[in-house]
C-alpha atoms as a PDB file:
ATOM      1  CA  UNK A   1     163.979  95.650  62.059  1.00  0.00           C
ATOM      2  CA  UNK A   2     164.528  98.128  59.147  1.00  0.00           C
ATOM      3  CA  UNK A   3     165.626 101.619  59.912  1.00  0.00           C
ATOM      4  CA  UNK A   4     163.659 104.250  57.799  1.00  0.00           C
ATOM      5  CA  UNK A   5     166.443 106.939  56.793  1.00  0.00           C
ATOM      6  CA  UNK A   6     164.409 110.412  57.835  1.00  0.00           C
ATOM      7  CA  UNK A   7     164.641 113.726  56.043  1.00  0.00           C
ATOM      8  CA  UNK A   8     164.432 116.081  59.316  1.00  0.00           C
ATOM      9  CA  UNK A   9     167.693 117.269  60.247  1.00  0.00           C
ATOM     10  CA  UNK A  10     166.676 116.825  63.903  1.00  0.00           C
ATOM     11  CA  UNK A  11     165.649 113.003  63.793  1.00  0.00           C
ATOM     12  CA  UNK A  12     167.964 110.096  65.158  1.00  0.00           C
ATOM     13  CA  UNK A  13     167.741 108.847  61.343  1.00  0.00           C
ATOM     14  CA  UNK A  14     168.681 111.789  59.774  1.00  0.00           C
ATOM     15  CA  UNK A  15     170.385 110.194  56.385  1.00  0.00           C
ATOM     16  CA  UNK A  16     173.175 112.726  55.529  1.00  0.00           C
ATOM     17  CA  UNK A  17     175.315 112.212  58.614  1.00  0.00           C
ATOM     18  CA  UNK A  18     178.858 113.073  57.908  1.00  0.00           C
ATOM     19  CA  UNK A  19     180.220 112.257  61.514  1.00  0.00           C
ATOM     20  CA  UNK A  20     178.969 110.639  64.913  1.00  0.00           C
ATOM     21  CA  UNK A  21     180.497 111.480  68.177  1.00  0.00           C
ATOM     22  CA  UNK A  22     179.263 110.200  71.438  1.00  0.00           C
ATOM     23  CA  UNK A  23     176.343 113.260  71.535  1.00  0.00           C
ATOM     24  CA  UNK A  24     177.677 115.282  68.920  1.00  0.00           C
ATOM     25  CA  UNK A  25     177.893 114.648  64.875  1.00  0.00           C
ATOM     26  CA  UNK A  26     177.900 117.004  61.810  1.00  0.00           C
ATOM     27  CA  UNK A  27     175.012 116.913  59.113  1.00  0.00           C
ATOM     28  CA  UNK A  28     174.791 117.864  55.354  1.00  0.00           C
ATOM     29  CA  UNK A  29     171.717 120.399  55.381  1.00  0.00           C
ATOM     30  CA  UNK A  30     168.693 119.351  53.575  1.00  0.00           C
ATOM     31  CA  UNK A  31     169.789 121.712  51.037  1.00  0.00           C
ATOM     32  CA  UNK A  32     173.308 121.041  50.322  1.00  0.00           C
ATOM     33  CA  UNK A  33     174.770 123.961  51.477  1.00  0.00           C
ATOM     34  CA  UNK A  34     176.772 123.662  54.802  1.00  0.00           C
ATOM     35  CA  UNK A  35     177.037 121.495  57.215  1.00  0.00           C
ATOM     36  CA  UNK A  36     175.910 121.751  60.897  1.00  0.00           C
ATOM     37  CA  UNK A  37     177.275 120.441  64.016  1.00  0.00           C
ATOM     38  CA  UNK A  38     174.359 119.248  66.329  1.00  0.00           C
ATOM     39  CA  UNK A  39     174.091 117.846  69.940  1.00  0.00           C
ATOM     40  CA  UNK A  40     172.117 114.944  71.112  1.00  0.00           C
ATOM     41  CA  UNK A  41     169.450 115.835  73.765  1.00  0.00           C
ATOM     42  CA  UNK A  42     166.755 114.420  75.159  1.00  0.00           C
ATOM     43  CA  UNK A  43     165.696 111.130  76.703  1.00  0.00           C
ATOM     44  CA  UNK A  44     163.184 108.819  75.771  1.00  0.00           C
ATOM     45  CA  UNK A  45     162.932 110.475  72.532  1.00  0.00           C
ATOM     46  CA  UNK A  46     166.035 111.961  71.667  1.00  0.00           C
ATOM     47  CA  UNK A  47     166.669 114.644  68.897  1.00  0.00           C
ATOM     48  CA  UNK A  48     169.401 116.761  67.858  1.00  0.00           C
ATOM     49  CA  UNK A  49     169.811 120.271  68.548  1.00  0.00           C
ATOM     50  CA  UNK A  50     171.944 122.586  66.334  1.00  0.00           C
ATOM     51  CA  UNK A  51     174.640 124.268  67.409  1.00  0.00           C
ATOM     52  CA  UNK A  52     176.413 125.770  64.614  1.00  0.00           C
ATOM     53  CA  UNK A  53     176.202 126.091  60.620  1.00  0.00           C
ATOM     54  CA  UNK A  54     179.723 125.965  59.026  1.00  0.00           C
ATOM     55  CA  UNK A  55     180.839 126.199  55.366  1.00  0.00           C
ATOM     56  CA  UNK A  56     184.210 125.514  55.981  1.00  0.00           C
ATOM     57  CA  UNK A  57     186.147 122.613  57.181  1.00  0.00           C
ATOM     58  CA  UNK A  58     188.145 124.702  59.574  1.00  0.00           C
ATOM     59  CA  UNK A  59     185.077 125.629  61.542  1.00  0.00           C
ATOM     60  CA  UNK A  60     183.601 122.267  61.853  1.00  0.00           C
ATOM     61  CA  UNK A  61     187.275 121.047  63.273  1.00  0.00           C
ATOM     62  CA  UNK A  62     187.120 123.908  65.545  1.00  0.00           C
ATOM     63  CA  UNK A  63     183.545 123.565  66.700  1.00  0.00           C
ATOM     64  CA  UNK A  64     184.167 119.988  67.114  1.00  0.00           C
ATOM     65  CA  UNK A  65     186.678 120.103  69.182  1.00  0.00           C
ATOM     66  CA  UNK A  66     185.384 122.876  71.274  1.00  0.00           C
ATOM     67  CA  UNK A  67     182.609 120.141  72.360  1.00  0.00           C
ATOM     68  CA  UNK A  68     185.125 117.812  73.468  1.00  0.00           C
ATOM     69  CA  UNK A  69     184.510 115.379  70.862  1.00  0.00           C
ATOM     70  CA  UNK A  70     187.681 112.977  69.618  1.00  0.00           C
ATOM     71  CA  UNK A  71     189.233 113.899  66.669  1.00  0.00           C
ATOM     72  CA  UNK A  72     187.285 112.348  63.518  1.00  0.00           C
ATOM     73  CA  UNK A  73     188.550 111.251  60.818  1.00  0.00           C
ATOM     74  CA  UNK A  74     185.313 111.647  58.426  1.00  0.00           C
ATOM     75  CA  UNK A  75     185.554 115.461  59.255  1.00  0.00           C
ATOM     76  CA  UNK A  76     189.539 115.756  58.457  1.00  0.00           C
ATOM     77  CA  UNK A  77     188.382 113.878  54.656  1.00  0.00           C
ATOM     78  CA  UNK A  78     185.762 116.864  53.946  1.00  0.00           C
ATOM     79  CA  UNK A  79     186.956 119.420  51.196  1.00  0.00           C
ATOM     80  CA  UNK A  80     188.213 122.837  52.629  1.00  0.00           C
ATOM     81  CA  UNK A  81     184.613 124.583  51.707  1.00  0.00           C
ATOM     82  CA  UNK A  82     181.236 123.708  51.639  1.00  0.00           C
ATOM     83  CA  UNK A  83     179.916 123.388  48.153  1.00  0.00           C
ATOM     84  CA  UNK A  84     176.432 123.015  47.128  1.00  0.00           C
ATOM     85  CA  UNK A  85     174.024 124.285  44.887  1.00  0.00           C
ATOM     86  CA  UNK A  86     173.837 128.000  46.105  1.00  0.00           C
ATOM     87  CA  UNK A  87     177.772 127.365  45.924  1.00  0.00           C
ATOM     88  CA  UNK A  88     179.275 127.031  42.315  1.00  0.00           C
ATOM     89  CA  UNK A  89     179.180 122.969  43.226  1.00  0.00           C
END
């Protein structure tokens, strides 16, 4: 079975996931400028609800661990600040 990569930040196969938690993982926006920490709810057909829009590292750590999530290594790799087009990338 091939898994079609989706472009809505809410969808299970959201393509720019930076980390995955048990029901929590952080996002690149569609538009390359911060990164969102989102929580899985939902049953048979489960989506992601956003819980908070960071542009720096130190507030995705934060939020992250606020949830209870284990630390993550993919989040302590990300650059200080969100960079992205509206950003001086």
């Amino acid at each position: 079975m091939t898994v079609i990569p989706s472009h809505k930040e809410t969808g299970d196969q959201y393509a720019r996931v930076v980390a995955l938690g048990v029901v929590t993982r952080v996002i690149v926006c569609r538009h390359d400028q911060q990164w969102i920490i989102q929580r899985k709810k939902g049953g048979t057909q489960p989506r992601w609800l956003s819980l908070g829009y960071c542009l720096s590292k130190d507030t995705v750590l934060r939020l992250w661990a606020g949830l209870g999530e284990a630390p993550c290594p993919a989040l302590t790799a990300l650059p200080d600040r969100k960079k992205g087009p509206n950003h001086g990338a």
